[in-house]
Protein backbone atom coordinates (compact mmCIF):
# COMPACT_ATOMS: atom_id res chain seq x y z
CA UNK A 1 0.00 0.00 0.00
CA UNK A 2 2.73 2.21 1.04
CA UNK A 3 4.57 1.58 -1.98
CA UNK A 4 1.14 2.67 -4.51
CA UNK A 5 0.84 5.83 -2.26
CA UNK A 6 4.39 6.93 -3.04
CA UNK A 7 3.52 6.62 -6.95
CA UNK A 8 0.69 8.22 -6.62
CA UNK A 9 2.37 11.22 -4.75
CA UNK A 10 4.83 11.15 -7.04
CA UNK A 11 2.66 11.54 -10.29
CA UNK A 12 0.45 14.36 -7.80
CA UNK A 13 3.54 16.22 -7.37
CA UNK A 14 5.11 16.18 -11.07
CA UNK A 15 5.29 18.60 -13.89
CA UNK A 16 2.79 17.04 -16.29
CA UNK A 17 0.28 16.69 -13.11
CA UNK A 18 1.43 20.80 -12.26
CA UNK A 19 0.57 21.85 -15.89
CA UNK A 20 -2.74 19.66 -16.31
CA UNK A 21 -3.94 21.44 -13.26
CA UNK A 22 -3.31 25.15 -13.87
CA UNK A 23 -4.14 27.49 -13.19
CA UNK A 24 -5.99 26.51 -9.88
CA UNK A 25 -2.73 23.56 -8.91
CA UNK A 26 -3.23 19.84 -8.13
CA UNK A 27 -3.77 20.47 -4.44
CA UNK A 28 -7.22 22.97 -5.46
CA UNK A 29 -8.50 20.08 -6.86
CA UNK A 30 -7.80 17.48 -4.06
CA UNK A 31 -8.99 20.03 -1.50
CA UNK A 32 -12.52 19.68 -3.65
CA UNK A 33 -12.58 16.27 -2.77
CA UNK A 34 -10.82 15.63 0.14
CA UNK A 35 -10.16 18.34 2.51
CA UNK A 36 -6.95 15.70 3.99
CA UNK A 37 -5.50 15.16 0.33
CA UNK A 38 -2.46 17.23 -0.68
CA UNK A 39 0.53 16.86 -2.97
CA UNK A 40 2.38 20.10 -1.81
CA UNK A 41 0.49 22.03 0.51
CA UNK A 42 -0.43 21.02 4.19
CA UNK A 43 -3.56 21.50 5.65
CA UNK A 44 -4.81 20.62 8.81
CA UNK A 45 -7.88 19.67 10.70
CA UNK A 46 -8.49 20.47 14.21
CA UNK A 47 -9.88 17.33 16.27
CA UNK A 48 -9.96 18.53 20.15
CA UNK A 49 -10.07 22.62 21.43
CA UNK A 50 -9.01 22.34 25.09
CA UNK A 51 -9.55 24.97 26.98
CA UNK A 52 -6.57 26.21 28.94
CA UNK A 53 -6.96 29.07 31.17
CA UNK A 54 -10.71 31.36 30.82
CA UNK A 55 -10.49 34.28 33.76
CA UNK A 56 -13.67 36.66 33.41
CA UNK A 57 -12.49 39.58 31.91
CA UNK A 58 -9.72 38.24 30.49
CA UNK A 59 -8.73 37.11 27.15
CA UNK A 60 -8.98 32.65 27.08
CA UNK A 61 -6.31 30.60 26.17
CA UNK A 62 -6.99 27.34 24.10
CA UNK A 63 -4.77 24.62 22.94
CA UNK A 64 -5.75 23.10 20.05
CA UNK A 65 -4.74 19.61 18.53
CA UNK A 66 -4.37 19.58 14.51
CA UNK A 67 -4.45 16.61 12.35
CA UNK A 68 -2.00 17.69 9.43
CA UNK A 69 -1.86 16.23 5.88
CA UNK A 70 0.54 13.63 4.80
CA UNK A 71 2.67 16.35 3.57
CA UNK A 72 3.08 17.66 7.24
CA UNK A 73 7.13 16.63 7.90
CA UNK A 74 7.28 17.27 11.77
CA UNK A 75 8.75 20.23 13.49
CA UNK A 76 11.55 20.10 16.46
CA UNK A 77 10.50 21.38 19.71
CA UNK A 78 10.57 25.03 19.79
CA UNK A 79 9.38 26.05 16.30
CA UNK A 80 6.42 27.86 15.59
CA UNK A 81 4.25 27.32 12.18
CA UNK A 82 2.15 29.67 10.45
CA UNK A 83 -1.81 29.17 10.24
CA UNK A 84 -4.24 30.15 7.81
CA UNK A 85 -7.74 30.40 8.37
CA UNK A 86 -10.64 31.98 6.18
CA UNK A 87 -12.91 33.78 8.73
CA UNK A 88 -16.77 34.89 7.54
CA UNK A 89 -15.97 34.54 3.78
CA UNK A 90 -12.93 36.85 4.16
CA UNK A 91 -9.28 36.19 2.05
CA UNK A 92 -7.27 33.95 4.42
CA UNK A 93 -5.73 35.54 7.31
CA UNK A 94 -1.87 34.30 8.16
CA UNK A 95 -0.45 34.25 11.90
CA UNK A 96 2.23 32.72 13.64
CA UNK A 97 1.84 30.46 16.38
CA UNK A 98 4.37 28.00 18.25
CA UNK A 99 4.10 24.65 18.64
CA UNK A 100 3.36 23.54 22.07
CA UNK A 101 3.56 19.34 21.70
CA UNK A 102 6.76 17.24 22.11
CA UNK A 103 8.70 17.05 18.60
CA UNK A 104 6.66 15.35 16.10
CA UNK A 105 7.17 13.58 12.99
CA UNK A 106 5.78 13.30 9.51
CA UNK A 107 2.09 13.18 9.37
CA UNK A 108 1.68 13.49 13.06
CA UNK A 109 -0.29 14.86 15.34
CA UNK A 110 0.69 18.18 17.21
CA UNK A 111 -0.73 21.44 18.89
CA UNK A 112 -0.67 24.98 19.21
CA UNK A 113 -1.80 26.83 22.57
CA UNK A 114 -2.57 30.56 21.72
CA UNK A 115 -4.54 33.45 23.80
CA UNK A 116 -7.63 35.29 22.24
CA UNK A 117 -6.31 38.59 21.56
CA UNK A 118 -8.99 41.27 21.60
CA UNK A 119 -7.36 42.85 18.60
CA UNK A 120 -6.78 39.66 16.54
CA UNK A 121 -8.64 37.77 13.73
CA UNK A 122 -7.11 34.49 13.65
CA UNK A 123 -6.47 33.76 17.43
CA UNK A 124 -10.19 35.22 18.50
CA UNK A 125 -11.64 32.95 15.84
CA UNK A 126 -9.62 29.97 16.75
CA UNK A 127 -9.92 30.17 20.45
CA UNK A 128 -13.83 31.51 20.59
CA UNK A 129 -15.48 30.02 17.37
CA UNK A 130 -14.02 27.40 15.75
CA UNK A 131 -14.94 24.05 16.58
CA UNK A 132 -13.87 20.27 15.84
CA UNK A 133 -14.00 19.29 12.45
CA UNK A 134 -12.73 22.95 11.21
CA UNK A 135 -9.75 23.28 8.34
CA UNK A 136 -6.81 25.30 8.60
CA UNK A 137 -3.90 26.00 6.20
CA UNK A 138 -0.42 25.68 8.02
CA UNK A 139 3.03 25.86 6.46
CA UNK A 140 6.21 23.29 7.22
CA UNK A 141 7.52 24.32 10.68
CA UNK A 142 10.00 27.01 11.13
CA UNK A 143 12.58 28.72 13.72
CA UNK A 144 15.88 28.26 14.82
CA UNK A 145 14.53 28.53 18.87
CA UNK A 146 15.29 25.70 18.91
CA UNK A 147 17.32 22.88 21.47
CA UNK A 148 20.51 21.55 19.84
CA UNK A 149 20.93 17.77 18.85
CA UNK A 150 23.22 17.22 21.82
CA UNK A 151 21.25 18.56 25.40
CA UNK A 152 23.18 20.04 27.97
CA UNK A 153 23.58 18.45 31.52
CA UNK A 154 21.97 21.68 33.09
CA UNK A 155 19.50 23.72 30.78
CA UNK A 156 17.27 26.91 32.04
CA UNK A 157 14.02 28.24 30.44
CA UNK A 158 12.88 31.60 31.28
CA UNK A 159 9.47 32.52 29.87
CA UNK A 160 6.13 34.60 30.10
CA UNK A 161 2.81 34.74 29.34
CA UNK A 162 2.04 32.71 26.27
CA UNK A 163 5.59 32.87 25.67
CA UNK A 164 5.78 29.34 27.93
CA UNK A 165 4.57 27.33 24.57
CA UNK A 166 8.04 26.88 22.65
CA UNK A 167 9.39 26.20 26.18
CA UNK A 168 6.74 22.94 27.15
CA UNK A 169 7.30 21.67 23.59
CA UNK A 170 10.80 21.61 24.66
CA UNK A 171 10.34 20.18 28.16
CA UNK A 172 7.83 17.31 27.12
CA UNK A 173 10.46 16.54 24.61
CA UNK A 174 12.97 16.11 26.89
CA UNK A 175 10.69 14.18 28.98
CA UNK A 176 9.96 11.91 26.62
CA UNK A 177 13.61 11.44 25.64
CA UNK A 178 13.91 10.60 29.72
CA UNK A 179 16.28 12.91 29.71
CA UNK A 180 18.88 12.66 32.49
CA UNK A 181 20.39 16.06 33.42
CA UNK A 182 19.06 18.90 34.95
CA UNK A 183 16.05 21.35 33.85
CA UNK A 184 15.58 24.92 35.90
CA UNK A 185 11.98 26.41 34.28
CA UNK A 186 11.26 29.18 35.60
CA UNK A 187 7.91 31.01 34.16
CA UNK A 188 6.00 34.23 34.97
CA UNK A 189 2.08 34.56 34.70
CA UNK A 190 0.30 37.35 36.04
CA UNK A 191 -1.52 35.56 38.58
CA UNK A 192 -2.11 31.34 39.50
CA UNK A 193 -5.27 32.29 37.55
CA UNK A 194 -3.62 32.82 34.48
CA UNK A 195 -1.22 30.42 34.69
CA UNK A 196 -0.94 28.19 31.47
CA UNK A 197 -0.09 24.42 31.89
CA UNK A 198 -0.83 24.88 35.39
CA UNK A 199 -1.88 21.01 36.66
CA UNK A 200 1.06 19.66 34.24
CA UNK A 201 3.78 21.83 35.46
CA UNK A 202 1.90 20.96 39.06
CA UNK A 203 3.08 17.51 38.37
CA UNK A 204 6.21 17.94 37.23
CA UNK A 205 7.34 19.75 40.03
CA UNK A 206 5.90 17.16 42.31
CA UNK A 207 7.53 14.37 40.67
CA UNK A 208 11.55 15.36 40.81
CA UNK A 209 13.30 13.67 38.26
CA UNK A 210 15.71 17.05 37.88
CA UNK A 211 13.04 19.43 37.07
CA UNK A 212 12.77 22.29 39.11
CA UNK A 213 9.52 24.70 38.66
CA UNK A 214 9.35 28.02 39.76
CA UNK A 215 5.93 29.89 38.78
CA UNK A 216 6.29 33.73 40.01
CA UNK A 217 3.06 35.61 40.10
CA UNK A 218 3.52 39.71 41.52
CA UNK A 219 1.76 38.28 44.64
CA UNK A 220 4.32 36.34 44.94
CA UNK A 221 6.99 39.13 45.01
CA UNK A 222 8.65 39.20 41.92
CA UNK A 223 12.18 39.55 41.66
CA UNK A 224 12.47 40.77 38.51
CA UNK A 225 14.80 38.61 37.32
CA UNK A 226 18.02 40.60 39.34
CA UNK A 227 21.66 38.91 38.73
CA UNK A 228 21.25 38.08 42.80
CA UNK A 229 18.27 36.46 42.38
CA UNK A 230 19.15 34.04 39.39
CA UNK A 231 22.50 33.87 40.96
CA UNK A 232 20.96 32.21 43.57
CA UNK A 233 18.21 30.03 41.66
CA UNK A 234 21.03 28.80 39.53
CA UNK A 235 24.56 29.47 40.53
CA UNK A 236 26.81 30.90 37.39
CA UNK A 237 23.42 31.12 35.61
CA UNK A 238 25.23 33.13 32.57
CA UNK A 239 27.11 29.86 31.95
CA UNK A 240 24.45 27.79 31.90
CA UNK A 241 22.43 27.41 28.20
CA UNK A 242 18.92 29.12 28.63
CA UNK A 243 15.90 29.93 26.25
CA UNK A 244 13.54 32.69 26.94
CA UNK A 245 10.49 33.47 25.47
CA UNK A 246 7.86 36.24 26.42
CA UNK A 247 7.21 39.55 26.23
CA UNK A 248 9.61 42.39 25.45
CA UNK A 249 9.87 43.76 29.08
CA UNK A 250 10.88 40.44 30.43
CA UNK A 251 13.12 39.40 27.49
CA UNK A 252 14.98 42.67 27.92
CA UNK A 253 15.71 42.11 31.65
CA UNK A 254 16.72 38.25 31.01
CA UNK A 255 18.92 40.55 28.41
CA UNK A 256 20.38 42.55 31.32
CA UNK A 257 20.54 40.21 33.68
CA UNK A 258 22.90 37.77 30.82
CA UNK A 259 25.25 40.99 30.43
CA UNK A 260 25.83 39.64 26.78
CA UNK A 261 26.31 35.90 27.33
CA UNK A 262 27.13 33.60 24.79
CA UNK A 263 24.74 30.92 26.78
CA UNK A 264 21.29 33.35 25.69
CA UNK A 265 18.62 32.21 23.34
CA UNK A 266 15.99 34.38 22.99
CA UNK A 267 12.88 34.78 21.44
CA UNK A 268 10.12 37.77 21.67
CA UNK A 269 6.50 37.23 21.97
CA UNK A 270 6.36 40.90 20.94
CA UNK A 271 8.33 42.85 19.36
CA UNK A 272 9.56 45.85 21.62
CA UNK A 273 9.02 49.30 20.61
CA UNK A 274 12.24 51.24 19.61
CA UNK A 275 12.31 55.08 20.87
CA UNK A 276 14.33 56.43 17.80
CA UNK A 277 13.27 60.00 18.52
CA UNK A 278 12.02 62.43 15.97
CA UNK A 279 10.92 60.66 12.68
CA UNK A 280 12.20 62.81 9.75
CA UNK A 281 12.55 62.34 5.88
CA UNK A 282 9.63 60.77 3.44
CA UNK A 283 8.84 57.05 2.89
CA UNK A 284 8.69 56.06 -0.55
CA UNK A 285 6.28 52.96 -1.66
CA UNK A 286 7.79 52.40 -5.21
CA UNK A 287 5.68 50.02 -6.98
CA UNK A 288 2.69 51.53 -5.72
CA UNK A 289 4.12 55.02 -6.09
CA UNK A 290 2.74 55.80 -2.97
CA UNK A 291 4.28 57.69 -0.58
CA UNK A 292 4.52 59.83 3.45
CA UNK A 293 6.40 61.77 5.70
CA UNK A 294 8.30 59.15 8.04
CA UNK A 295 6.58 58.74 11.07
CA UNK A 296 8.75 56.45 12.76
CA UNK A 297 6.81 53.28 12.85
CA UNK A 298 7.57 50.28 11.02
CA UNK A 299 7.49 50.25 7.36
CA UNK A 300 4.56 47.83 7.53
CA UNK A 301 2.37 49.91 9.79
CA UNK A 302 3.74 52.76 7.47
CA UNK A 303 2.49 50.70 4.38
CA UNK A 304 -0.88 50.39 6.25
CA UNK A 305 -1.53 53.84 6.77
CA UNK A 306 -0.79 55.07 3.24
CA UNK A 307 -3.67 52.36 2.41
CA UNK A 308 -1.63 49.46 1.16
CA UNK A 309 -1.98 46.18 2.09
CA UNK A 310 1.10 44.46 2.10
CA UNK A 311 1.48 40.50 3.07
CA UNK A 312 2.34 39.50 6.43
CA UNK A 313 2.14 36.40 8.99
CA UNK A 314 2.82 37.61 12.50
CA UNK A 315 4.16 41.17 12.71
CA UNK A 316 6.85 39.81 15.12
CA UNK A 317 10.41 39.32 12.72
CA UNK A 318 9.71 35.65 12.73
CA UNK A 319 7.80 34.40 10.08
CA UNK A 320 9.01 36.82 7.33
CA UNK A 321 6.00 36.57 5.14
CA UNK A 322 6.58 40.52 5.04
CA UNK A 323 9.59 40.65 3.06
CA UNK A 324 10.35 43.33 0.86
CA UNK A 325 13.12 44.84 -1.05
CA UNK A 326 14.30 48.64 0.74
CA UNK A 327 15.80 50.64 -2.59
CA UNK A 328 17.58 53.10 -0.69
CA UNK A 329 17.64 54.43 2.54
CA UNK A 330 18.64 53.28 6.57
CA UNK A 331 16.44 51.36 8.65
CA UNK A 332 16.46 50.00 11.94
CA UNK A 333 15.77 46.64 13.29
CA UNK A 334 13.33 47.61 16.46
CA UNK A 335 13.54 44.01 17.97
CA UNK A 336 17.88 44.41 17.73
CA UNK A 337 18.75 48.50 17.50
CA UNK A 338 20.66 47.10 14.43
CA UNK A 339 20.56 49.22 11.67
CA UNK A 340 21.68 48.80 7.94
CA UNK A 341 21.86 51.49 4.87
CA UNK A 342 22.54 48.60 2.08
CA UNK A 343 20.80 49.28 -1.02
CA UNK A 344 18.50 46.55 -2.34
CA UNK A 345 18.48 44.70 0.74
CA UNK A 346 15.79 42.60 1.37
CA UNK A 347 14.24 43.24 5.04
CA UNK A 348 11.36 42.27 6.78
CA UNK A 349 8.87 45.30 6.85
CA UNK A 350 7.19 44.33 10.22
CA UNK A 351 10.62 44.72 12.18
CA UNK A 352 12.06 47.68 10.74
CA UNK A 353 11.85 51.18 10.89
CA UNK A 354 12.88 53.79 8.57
CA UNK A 355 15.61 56.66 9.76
CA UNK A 356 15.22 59.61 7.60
CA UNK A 357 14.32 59.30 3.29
CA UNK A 358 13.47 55.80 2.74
CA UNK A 359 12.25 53.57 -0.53
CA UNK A 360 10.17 50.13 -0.43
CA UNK A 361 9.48 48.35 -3.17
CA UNK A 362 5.86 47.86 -2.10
């Protein structure tokens, strides 16, 4: 059987197949009658919505398990995918979400725990109206957050918010490698309430095995992350390899508090906003022959406000569904400081900001 499904994929996924099938593609056609047959794309749908964490007042978080084509090829723990969903008859929104299962392989199961942000389309939809039985369109995983082949002895997660995801994909992982050394996880919510994961990471602190939990809440008295404080959690803590993940204001004090060590992995759940001062100069949209005076936000939001509407996936630097080619001009990367005056550069437009005349081929 195996061996007739790889001839068939093979014919789905060849030339004469591509060129019978334009200008719609094989995989329109296979989509018509089978919403779980692809040659190229992958598709996905979603068979259980748990609900995670639902405070009144507060925006829920859901994880949701997604049944991907055959064309799915696994992700490693840590990277995030981006999902495509068609909401009320609109063109298909893109965002980017992490993966929150152990590692998976081809064809297999996973799932993605997001909140319902009040200002989003995809996550709002996911986490408040879809149900079982619902299609999305993902793409292969992605990221370089990632843990390397060879694990540490002594490893240290630092996370926030929904920024804990890439982090549990890593720990279950690890757990169900049985991995041997030691694990310090250390995650801030913004109150037991809100805690994500909570009766999991409830049992793996109970249980030992090297794991050591610490869940900070401001009740709690937060130490904001001081050197003296992770000096004493985990002694010559800059040494040790750690991956953080959460909001800008946490990932800049873990940034402090590393002073610039080599043993940092980081990854924003938002990208920070960048003070460059007074915005001067114009922006120049050259394919559109639009253009503005600079007003200092990103070129996308720029874009937006001059009434184009360029692609993007998650307006965070990861995904870089926004990239475009800058012409001229000096930009600066708000999630680094970096900045870079190269002409014809490609850059992603959600992560940079322009600094003085500027041109976009958008």
């Amino acid at each position: 059987m195996s061996i007739v499904a790889d001839a068939t994929t093979r014919v789905l996924r060849s030339r004469l197949a591509a060129a019978l099938a334009t200008p719609h593609g094989v995989d329109r056609y296979l989509e018509l009658v089978n919403p779980m047959w692809a040659a190229n794309e992958v598709r996905a749908r979603i068979v259980d919505i748990t609900r995670e964490v639902d405070v009144p007042g507060h925006p829920p978080v859901a994880t949701l398990t997604l049944q991907p084509t055959s064309t799915w090829r696994g992700h490693r723990a840590g990277q995030h995918v981006q999902l495509g969903v068609e909401v009320d008859g609109a063109r298909r929104t893109t965002r980017v979400f992490t993966i929150s299962s152990p590692e998976s392989k081809a064809g297999d199961r996973f799932t993605i725990t997001m909140r319902a942000n009040p200002d989003g389309v995809v996550s709002r939809y996911l986490v408040e109206r879809a149900q079982v039985g619902t299609m999305v369109h993902l793409s292969q995983a992605q990221g370089e957050f990632v843990l390397p082949d060879h694990v540490p002895d002594h490893i240290v997660f630092i996370t926030g918010g929904s920024g804990i995801t890439p982090a549990m994909s890593m720990l279950r992982s690890l757990q169900r490698r049985t991995h041997r050394g030691r694990i310090t996880f250390l995650h801030y919510a913004q109150s037991p309430e809100h805690q994500i994961f909570a009766a999991e990471l409830d049992d793996v602190r109970r249980s030992g095995y090297g794991i050591d939990v610490h869940l900070l809440h401001p009740e709690l008295g937060d130490p904001a992350l001081s050197p003296a404080y992770l000096e004493r959690l985990v002694p010559g803590y800059r040494d040790v390899p750690t991956w953080a993940c959460g909001p800008a204001p946490l990932i800049e004090a873990v940034h402090k508090a590393y002073d610039g060590s080599d043993a940092l992995r980081v990854e924003y759940f938002k990208p920070p906003r960048v003070t460059t001062g007074d915005a001067e100069g114009e922006v120049s949209f050259t394919r559109s022959g639009a253009a503005a005076s600079n007003s200092g936000a990103t070129l996308l939001e720029q874009a937006e406000a001059a009434g184009l509407t360029p692609a993007f996936g998650c307006r965070m630097g990861i995904c870089f569904s926004c990239t475009a080619t800058k012409r001229e001009g000096t930009v600066r990367n708000v999630l680094t400081g970096e900045t870079s005056s190269l002409p014809d550069e490609e850059i992603r437009i959600c992560v940079s900001s322009p600094e003085g005349d500027c041109s976009v081929e958008l």
